[in-house]
C-alpha atoms as a PDB file:
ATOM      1  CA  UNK A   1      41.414  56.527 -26.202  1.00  0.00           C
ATOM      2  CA  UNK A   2      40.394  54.116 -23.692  1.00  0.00           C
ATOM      3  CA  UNK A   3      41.878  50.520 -24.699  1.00  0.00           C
ATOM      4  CA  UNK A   4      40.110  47.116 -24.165  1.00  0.00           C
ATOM      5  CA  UNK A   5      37.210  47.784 -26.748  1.00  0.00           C
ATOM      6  CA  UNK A   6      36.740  47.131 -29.925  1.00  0.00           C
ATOM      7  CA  UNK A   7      37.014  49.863 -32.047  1.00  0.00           C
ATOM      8  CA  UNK A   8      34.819  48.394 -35.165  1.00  0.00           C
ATOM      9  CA  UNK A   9      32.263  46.749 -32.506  1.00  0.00           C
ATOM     10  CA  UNK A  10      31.416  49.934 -31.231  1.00  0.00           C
ATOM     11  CA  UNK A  11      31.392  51.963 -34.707  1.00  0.00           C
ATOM     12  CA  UNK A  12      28.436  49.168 -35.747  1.00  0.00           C
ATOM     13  CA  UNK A  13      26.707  49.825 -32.209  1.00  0.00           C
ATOM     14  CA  UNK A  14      26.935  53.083 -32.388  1.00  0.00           C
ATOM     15  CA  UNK A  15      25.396  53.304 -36.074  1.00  0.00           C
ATOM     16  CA  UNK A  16      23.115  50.890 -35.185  1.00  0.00           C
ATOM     17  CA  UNK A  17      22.078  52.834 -32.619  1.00  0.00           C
ATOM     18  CA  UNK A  18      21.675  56.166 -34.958  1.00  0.00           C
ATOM     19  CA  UNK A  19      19.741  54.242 -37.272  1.00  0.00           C
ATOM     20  CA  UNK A  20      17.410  53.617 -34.909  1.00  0.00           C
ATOM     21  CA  UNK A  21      17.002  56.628 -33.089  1.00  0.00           C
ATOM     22  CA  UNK A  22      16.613  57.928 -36.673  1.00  0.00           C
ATOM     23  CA  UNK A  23      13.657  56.002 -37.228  1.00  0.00           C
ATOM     24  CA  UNK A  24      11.956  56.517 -34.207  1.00  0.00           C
ATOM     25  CA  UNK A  25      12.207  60.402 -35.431  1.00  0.00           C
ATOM     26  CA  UNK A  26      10.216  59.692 -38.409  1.00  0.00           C
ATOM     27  CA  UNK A  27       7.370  58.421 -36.136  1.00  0.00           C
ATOM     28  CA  UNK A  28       5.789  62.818 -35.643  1.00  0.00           C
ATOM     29  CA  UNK A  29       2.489  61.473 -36.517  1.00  0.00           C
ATOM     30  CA  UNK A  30       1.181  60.534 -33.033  1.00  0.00           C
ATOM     31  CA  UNK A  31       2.146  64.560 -31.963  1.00  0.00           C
ATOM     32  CA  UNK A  32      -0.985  65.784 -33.579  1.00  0.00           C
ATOM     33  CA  UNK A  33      -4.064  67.891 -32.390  1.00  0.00           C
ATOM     34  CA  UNK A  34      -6.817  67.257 -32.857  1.00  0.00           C
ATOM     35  CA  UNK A  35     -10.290  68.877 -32.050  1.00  0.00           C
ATOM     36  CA  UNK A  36     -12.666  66.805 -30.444  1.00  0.00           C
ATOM     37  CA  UNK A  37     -16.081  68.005 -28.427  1.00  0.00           C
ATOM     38  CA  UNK A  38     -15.725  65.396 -25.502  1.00  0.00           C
ATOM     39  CA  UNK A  39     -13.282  66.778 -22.734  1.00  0.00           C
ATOM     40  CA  UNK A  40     -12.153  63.526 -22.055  1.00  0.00           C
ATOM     41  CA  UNK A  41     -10.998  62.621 -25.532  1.00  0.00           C
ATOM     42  CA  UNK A  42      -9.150  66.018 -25.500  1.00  0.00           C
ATOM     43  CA  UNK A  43      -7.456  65.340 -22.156  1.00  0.00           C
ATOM     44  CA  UNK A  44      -6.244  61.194 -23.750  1.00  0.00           C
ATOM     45  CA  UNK A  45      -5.394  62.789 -27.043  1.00  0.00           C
ATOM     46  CA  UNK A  46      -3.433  65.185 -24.435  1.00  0.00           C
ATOM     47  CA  UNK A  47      -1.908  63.280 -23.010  1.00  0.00           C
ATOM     48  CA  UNK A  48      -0.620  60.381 -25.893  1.00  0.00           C
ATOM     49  CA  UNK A  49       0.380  64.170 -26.996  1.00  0.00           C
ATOM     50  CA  UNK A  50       2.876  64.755 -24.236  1.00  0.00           C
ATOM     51  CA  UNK A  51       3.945  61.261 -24.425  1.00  0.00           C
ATOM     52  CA  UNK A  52       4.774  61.170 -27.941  1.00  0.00           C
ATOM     53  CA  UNK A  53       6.715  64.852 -27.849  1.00  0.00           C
ATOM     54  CA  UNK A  54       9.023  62.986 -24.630  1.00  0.00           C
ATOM     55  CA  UNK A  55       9.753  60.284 -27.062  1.00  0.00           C
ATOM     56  CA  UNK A  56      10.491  62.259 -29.541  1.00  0.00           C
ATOM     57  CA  UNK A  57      12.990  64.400 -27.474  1.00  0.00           C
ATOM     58  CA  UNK A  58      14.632  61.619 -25.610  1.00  0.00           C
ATOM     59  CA  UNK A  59      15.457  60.340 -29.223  1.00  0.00           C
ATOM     60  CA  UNK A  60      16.507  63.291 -30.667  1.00  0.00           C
ATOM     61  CA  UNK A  61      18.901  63.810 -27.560  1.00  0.00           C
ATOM     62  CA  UNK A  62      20.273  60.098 -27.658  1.00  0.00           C
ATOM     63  CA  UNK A  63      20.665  61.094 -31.394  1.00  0.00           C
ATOM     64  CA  UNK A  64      22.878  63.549 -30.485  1.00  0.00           C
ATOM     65  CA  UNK A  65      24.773  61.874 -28.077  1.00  0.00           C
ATOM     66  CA  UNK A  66      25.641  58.998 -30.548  1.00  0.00           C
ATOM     67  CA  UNK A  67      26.123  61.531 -33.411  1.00  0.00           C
ATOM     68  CA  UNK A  68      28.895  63.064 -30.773  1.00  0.00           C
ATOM     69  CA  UNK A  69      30.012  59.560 -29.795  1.00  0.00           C
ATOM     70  CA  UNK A  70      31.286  59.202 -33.532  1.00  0.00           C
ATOM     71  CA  UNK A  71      33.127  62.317 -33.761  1.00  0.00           C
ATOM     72  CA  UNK A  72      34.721  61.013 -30.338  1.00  0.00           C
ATOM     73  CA  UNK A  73      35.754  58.097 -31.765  1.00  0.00           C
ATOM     74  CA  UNK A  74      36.835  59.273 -34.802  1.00  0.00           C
ATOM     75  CA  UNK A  75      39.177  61.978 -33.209  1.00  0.00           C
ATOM     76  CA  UNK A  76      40.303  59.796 -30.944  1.00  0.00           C
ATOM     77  CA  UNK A  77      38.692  61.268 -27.762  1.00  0.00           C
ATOM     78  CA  UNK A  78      36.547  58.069 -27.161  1.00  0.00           C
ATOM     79  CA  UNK A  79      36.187  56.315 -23.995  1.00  0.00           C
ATOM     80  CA  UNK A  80      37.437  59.236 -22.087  1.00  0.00           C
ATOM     81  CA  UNK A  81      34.988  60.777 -19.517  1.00  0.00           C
ATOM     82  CA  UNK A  82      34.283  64.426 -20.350  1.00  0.00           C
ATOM     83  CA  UNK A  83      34.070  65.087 -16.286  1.00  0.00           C
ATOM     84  CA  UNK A  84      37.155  63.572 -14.560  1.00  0.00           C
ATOM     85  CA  UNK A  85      38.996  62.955 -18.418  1.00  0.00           C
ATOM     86  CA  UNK A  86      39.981  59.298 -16.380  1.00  0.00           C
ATOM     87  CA  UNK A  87      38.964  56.294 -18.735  1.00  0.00           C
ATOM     88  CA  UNK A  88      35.500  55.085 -19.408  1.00  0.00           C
ATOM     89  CA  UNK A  89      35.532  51.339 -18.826  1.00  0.00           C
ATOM     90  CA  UNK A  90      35.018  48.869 -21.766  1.00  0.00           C
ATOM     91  CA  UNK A  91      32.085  47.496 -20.327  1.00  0.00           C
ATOM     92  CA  UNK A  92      30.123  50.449 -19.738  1.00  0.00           C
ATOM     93  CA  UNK A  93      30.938  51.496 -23.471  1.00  0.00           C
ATOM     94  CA  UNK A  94      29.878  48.576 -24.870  1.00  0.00           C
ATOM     95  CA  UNK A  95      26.576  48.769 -22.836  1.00  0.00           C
ATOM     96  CA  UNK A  96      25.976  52.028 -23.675  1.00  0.00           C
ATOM     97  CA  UNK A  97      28.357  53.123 -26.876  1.00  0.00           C
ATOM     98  CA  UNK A  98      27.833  56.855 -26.293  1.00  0.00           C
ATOM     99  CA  UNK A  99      28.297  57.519 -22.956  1.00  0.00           C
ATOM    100  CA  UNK A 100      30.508  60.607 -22.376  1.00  0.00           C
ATOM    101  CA  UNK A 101      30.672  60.335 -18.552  1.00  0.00           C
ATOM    102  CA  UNK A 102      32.740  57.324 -16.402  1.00  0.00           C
ATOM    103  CA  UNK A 103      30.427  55.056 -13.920  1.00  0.00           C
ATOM    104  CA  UNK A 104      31.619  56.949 -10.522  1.00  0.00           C
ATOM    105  CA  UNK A 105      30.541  60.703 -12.747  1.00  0.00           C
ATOM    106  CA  UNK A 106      27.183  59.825 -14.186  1.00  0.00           C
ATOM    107  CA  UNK A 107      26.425  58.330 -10.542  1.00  0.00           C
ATOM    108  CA  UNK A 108      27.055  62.140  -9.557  1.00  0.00           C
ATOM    109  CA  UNK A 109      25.507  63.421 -12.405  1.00  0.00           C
ATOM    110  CA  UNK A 110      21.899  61.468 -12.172  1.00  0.00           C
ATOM    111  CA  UNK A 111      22.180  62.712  -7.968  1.00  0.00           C
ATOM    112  CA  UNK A 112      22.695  66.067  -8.945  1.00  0.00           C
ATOM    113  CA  UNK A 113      20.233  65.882 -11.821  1.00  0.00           C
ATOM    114  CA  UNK A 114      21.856  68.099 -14.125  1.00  0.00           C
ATOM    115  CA  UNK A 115      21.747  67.967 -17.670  1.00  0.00           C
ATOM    116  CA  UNK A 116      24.796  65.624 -18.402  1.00  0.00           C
ATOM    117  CA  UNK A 117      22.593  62.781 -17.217  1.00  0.00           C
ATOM    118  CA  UNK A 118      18.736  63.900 -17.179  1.00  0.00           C
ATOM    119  CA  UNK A 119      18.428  63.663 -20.814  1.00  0.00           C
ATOM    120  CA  UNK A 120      18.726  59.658 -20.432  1.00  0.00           C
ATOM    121  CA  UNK A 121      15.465  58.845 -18.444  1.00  0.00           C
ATOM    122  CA  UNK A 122      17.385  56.561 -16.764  1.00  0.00           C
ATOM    123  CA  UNK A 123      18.048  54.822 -19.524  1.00  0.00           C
ATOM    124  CA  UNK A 124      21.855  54.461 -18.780  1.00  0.00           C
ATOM    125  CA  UNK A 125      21.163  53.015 -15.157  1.00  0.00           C
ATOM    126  CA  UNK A 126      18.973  50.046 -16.219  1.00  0.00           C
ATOM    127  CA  UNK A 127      21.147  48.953 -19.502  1.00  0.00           C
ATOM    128  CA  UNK A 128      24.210  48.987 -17.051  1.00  0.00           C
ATOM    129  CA  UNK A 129      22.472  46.889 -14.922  1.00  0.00           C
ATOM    130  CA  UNK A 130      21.852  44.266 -17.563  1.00  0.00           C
ATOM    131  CA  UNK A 131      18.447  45.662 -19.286  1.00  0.00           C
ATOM    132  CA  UNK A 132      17.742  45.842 -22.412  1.00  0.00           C
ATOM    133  CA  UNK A 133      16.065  49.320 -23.793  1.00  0.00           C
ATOM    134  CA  UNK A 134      14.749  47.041 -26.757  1.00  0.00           C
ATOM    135  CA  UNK A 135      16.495  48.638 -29.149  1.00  0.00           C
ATOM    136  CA  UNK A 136      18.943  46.694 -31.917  1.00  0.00           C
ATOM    137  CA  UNK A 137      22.238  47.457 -30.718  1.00  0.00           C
ATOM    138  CA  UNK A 138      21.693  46.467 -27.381  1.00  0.00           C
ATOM    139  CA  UNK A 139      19.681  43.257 -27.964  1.00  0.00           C
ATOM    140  CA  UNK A 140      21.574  39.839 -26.378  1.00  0.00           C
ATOM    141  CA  UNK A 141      22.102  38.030 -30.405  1.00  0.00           C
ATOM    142  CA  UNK A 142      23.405  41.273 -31.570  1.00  0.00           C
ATOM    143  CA  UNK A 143      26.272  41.612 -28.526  1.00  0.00           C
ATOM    144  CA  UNK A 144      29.583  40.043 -28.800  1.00  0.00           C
ATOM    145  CA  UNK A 145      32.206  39.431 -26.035  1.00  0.00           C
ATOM    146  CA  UNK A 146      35.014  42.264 -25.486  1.00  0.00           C
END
């Protein structure tokens, strides 16, 4: 396990985090069809459709990534990247609790585009670089110093 983290910070981040993604699960009544005569309000209700189904799925895969993250961290395996198996640095773990890939290997994973990365959107990228996602766990009052 990677030191210079705080093993108790990230646990609440990380169910923080679940909680959330949880919720935003619960929210399958926008991905509904419905029959209407006017082509155009078939091709809106399309496409807030499509939208909320990619919500949906990048939530369901965080989900999983954080549900993963805790089994990580409870066996010990935390803060080790899955690629190179070199340490995952404290910062980048406390930006983004369940990341299972090191800086330099999720660079190579978002060029390459393979799965390891895609399911993120990009969200990894901008919370590294200081963004917030707008979610709890990674809001500015709710982050402490490592």
């Amino acid at each position: 396990m990677t030191a210079g983290f705080d093993r108790a910070e990230i646990t609440r981040r990380l169910e923080v985090a679940r909680s959330e993604f949880a919720r935003t699960l619960g929210l399958r009544e926008d991905v509904f069809i419905e029959q209407t005569a006017d082509s155009i309000d078939q091709a809106q209700d399309a496409q807030v459709r499509d939208m909320a189904v990619r919500n949906l799925d990048h939530s369901m895969n965080n989900l999983r990534r954080v549900e993963l993250a805790l089994r990580r961290l409870a066996g010990d395996e935390y803060g080790i990247c899955e690629d190179c198996e070199q340490p995952i640095a404290a910062k980048r773990l406390y930006a983004v609790p369940w990341a299972h890939l090191c800086i330099h290997c999720q660079e190579i994973a978002d060029g390459r585009g393979y799965a390891a990365g895609s399911d993120y959107g990009g969200l990894r990228r901008s919370v590294a670089d200081g963004e917030s996602d707008g979610l709890a766990w990674n809001r500015p009052e709710t982050l402490t110093a490592a």
